[in-house]
PDB file of N, CA and C in Angstrom:
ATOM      1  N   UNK A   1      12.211  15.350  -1.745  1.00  0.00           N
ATOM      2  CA  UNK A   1      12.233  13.966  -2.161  1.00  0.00           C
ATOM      3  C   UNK A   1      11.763  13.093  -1.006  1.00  0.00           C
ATOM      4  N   UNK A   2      10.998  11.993  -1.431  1.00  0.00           N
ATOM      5  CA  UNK A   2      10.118  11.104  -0.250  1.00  0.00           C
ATOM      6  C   UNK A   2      11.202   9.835   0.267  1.00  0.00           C
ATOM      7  N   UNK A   3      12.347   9.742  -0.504  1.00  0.00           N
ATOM      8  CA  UNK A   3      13.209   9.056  -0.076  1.00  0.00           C
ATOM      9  C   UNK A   3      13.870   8.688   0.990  1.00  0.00           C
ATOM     10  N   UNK A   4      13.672   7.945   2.145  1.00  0.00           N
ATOM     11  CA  UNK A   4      13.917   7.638   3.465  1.00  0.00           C
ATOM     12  C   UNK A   4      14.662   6.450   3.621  1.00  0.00           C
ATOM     13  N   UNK A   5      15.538   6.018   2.382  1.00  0.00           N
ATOM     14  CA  UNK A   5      16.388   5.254   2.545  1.00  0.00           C
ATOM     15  C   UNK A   5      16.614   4.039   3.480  1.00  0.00           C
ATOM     16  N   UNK A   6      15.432   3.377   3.867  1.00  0.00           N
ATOM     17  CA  UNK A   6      15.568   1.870   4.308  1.00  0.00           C
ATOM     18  C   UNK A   6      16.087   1.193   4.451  1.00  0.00           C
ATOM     19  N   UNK A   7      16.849   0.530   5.331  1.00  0.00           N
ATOM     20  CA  UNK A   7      18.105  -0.368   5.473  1.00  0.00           C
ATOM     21  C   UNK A   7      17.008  -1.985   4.398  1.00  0.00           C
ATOM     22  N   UNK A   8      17.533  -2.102   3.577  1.00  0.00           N
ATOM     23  CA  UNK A   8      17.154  -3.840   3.275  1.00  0.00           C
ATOM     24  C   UNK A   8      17.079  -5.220   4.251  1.00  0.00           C
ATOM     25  N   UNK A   9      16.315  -5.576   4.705  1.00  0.00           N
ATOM     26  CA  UNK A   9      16.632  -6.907   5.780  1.00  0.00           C
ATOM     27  C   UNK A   9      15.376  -7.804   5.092  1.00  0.00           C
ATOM     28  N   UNK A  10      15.693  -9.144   5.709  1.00  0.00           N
ATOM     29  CA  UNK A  10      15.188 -10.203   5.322  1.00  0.00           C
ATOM     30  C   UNK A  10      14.355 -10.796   6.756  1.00  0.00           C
ATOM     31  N   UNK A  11      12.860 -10.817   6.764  1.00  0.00           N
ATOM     32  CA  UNK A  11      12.152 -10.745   7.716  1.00  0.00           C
ATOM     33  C   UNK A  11      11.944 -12.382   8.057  1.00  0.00           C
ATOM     34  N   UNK A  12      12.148 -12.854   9.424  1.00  0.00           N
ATOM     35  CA  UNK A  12      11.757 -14.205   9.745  1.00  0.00           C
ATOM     36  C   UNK A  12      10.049 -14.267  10.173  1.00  0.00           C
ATOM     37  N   UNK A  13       9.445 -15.716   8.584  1.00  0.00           N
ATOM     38  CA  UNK A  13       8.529 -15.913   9.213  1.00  0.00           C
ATOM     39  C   UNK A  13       8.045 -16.366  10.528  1.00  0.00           C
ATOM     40  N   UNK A  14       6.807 -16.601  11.335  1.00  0.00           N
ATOM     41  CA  UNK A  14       6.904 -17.053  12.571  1.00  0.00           C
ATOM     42  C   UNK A  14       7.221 -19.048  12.280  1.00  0.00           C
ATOM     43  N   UNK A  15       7.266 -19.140  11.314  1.00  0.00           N
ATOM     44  CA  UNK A  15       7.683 -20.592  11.059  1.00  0.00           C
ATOM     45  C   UNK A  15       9.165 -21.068  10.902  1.00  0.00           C
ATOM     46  N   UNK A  16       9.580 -19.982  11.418  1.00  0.00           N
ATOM     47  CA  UNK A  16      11.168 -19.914  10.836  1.00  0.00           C
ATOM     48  C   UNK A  16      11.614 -19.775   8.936  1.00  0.00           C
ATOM     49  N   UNK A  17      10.607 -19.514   8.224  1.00  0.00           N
ATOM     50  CA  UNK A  17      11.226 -19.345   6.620  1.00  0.00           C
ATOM     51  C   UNK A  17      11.311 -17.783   6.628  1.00  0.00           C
ATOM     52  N   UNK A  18      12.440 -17.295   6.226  1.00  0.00           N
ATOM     53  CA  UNK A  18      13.105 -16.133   5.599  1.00  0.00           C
ATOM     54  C   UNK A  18      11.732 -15.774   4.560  1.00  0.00           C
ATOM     55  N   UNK A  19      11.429 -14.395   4.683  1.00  0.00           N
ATOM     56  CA  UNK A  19      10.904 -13.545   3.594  1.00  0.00           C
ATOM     57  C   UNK A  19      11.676 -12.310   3.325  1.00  0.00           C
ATOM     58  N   UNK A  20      11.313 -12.285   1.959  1.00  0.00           N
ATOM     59  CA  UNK A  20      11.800 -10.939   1.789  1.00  0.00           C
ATOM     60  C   UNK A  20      10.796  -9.957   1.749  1.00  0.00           C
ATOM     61  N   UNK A  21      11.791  -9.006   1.574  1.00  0.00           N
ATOM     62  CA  UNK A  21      10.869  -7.497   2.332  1.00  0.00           C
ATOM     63  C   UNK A  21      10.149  -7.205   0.961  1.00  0.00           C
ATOM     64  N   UNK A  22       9.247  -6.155   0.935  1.00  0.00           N
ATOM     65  CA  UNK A  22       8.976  -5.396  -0.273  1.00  0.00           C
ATOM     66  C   UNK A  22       9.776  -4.828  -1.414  1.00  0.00           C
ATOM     67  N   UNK A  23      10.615  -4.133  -0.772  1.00  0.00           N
ATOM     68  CA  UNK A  23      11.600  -3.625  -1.390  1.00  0.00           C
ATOM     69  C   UNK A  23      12.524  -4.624  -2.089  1.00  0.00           C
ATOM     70  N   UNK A  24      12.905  -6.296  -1.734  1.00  0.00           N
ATOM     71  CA  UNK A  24      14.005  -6.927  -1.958  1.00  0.00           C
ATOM     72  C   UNK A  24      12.807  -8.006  -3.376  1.00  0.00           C
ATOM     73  N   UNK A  25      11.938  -7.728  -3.435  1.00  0.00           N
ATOM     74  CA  UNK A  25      10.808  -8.196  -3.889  1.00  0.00           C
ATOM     75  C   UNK A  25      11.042  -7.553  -5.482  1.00  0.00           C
ATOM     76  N   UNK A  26      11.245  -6.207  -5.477  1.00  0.00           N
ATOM     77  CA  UNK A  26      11.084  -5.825  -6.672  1.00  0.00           C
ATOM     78  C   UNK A  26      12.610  -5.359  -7.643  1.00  0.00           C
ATOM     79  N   UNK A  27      14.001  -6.121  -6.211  1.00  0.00           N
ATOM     80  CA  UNK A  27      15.216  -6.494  -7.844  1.00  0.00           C
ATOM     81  C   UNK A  27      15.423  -6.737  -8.606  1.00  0.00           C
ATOM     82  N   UNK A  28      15.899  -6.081  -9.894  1.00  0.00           N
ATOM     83  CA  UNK A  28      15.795  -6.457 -11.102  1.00  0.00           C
ATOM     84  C   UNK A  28      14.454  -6.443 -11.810  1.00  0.00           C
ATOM     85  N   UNK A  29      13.494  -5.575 -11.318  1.00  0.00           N
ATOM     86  CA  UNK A  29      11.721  -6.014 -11.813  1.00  0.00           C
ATOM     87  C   UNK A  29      11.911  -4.022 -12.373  1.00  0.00           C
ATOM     88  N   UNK A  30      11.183  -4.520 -13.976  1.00  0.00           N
ATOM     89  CA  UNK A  30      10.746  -3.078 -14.706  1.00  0.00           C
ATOM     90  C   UNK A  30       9.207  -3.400 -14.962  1.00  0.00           C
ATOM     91  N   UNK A  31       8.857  -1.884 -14.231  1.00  0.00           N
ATOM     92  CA  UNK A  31       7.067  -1.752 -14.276  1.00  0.00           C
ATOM     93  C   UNK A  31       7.138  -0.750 -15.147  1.00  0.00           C
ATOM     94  N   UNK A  32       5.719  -0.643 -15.635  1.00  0.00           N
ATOM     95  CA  UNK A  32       5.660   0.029 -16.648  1.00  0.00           C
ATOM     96  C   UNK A  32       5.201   1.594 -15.673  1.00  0.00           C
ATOM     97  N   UNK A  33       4.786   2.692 -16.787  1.00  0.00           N
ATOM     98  CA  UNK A  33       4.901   4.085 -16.146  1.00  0.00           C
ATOM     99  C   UNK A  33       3.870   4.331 -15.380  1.00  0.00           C
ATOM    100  N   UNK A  34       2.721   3.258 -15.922  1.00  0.00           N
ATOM    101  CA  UNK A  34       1.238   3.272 -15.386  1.00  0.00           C
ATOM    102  C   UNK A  34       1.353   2.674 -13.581  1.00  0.00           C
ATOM    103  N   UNK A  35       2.103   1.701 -13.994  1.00  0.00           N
ATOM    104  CA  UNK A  35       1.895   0.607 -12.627  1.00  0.00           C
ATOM    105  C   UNK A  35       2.915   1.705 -11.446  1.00  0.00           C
ATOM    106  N   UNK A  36       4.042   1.983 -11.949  1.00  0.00           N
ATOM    107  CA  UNK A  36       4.937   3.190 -11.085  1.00  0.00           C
ATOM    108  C   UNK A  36       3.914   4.236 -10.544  1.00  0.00           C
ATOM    109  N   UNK A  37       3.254   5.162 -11.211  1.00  0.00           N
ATOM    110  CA  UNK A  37       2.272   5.801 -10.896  1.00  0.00           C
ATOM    111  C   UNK A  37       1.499   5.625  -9.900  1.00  0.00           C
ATOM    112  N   UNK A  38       0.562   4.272 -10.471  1.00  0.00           N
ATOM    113  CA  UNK A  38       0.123   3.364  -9.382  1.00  0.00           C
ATOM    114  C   UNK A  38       0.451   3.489  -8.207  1.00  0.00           C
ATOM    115  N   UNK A  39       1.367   3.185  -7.916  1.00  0.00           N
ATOM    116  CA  UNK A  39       2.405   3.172  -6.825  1.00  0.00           C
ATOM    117  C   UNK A  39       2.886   4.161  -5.951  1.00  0.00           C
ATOM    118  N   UNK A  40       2.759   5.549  -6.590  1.00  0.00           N
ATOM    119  CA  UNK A  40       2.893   6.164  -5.812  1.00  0.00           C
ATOM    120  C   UNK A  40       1.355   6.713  -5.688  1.00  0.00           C
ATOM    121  N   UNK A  41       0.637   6.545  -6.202  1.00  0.00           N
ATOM    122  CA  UNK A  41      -1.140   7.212  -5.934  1.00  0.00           C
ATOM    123  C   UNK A  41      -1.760   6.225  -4.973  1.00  0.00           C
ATOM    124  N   UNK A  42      -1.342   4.943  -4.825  1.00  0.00           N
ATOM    125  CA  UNK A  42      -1.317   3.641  -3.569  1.00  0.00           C
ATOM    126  C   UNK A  42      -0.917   4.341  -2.193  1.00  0.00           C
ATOM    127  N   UNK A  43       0.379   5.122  -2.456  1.00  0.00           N
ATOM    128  CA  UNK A  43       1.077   5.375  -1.018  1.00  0.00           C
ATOM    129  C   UNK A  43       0.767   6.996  -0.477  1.00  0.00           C
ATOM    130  N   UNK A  44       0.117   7.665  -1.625  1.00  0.00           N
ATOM    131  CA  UNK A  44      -0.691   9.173  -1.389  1.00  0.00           C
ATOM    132  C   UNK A  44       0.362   9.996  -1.677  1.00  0.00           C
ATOM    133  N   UNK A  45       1.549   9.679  -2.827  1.00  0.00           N
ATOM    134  CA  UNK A  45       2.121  10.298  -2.969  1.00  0.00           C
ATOM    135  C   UNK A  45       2.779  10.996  -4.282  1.00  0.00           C
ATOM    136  N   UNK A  46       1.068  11.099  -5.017  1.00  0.00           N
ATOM    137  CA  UNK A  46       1.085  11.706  -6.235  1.00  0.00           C
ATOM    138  C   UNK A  46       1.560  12.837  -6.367  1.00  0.00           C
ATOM    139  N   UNK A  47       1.478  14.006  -5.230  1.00  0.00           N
ATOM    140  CA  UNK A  47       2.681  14.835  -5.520  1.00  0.00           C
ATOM    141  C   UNK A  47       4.321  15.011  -6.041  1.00  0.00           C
ATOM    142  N   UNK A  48       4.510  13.752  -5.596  1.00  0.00           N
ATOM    143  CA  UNK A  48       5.921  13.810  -5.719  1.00  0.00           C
ATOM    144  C   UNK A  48       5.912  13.074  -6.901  1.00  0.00           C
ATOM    145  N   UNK A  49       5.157  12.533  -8.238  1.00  0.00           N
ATOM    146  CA  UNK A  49       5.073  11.874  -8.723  1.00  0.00           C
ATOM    147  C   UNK A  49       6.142  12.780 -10.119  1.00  0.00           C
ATOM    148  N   UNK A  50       6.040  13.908 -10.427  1.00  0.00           N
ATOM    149  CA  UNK A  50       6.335  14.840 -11.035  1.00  0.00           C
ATOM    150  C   UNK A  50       8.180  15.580 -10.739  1.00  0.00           C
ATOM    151  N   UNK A  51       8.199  15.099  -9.262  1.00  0.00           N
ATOM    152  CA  UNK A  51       9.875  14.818  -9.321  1.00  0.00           C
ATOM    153  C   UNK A  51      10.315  14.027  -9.569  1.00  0.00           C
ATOM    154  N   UNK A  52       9.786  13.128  -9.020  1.00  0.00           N
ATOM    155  CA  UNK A  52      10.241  11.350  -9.577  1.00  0.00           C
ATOM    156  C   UNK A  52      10.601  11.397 -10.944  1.00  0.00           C
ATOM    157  N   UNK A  53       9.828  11.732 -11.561  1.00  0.00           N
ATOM    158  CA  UNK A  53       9.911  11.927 -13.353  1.00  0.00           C
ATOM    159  C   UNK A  53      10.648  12.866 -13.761  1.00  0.00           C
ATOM    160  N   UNK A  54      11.410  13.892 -13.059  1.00  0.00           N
ATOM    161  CA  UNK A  54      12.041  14.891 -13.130  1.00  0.00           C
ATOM    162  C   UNK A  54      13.446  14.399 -12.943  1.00  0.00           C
ATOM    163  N   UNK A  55      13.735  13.230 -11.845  1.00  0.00           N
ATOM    164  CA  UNK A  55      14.642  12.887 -11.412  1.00  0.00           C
ATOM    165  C   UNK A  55      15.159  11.732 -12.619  1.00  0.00           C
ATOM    166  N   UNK A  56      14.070  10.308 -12.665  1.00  0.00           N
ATOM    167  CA  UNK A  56      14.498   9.212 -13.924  1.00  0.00           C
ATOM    168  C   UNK A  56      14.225   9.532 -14.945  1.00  0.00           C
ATOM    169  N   UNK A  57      13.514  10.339 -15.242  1.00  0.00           N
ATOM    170  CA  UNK A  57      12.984  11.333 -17.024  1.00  0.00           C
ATOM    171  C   UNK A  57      11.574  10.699 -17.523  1.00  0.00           C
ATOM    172  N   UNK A  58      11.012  11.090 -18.458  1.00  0.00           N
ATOM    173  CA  UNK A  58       9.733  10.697 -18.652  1.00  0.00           C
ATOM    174  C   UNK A  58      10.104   9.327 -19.679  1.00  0.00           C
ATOM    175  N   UNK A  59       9.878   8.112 -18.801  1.00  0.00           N
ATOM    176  CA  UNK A  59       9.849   7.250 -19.335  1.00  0.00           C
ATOM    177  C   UNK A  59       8.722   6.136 -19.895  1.00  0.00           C
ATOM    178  N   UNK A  60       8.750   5.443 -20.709  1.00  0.00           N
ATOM    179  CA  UNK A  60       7.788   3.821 -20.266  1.00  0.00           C
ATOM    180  C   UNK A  60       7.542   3.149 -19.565  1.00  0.00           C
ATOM    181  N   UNK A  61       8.904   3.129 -18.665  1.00  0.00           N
ATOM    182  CA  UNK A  61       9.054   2.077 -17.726  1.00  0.00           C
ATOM    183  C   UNK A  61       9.982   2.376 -16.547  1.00  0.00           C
ATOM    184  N   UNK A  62      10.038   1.959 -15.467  1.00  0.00           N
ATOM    185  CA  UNK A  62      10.907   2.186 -14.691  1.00  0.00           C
ATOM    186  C   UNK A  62      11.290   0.816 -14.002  1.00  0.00           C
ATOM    187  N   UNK A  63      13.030   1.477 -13.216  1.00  0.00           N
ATOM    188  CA  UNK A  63      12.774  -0.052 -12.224  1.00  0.00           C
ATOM    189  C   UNK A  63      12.427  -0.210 -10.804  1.00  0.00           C
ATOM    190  N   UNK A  64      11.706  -0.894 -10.943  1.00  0.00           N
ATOM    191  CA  UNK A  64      10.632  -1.230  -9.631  1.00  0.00           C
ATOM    192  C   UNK A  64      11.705  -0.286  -8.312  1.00  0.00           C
ATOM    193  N   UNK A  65      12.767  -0.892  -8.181  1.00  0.00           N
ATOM    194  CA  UNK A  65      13.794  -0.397  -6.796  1.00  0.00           C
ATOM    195  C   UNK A  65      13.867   1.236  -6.993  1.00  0.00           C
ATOM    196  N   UNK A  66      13.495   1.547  -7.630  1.00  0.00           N
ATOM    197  CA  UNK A  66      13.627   3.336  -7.836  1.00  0.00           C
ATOM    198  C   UNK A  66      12.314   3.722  -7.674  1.00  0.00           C
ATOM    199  N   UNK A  67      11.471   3.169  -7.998  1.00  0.00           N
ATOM    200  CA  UNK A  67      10.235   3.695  -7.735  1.00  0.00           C
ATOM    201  C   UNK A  67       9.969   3.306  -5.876  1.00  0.00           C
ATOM    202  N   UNK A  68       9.790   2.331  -5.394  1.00  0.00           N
ATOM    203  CA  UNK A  68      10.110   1.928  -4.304  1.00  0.00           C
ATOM    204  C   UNK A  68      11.086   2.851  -2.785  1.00  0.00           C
ATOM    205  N   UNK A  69      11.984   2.878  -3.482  1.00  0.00           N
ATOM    206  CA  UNK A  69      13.210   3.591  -2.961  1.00  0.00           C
ATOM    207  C   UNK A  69      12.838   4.665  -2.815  1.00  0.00           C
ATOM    208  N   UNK A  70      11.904   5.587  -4.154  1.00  0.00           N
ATOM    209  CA  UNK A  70      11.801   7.090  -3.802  1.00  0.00           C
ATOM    210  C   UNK A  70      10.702   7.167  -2.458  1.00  0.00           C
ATOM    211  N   UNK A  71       9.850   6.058  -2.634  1.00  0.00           N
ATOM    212  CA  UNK A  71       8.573   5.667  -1.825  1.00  0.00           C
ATOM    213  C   UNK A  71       9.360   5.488  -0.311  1.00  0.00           C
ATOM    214  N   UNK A  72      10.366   5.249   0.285  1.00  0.00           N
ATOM    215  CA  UNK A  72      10.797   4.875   1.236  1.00  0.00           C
ATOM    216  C   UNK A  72      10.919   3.713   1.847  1.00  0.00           C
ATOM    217  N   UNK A  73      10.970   2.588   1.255  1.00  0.00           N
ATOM    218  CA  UNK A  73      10.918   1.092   1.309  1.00  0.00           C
ATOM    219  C   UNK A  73      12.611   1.166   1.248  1.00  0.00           C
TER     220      UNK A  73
END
């Protein structure tokens, strides 16, 4: 599993405004199976694409923080 478990933090712009990270970006957000995919064929990690789906089941959709999360964000 590609999962490297990321602590969550909230990054200061150099202007002083708070951003959020990638990961804090996609709470509560459902992508569809295509865009998840996406996502991991973005990060070169279409291998693991087939556990991932093994792990949440063959779905429509997933939520963004699981797809992410397995990605290591």
């Amino acid at each position: 599993m590609a999962c490297l478990n990321k602590t969550k933090t909230t990054t200061q712009h150099k202007h002083g405004v708070n951003q959020m990270t990638y990961y804090e970006s996609a709470e509560g957000i459902t992508i569809t199976k295509d865009r998840a995919y996406k996502e991991f064929k973005d990060h070169g990690a279409t291998c693991d694409w087939i556990e991932f789906v093994a792990w949440r089941g063959d779905k429509d959709s997933y939520l963004a923080e699981d797809v992410l999360g397995w990605l290591g964000y």
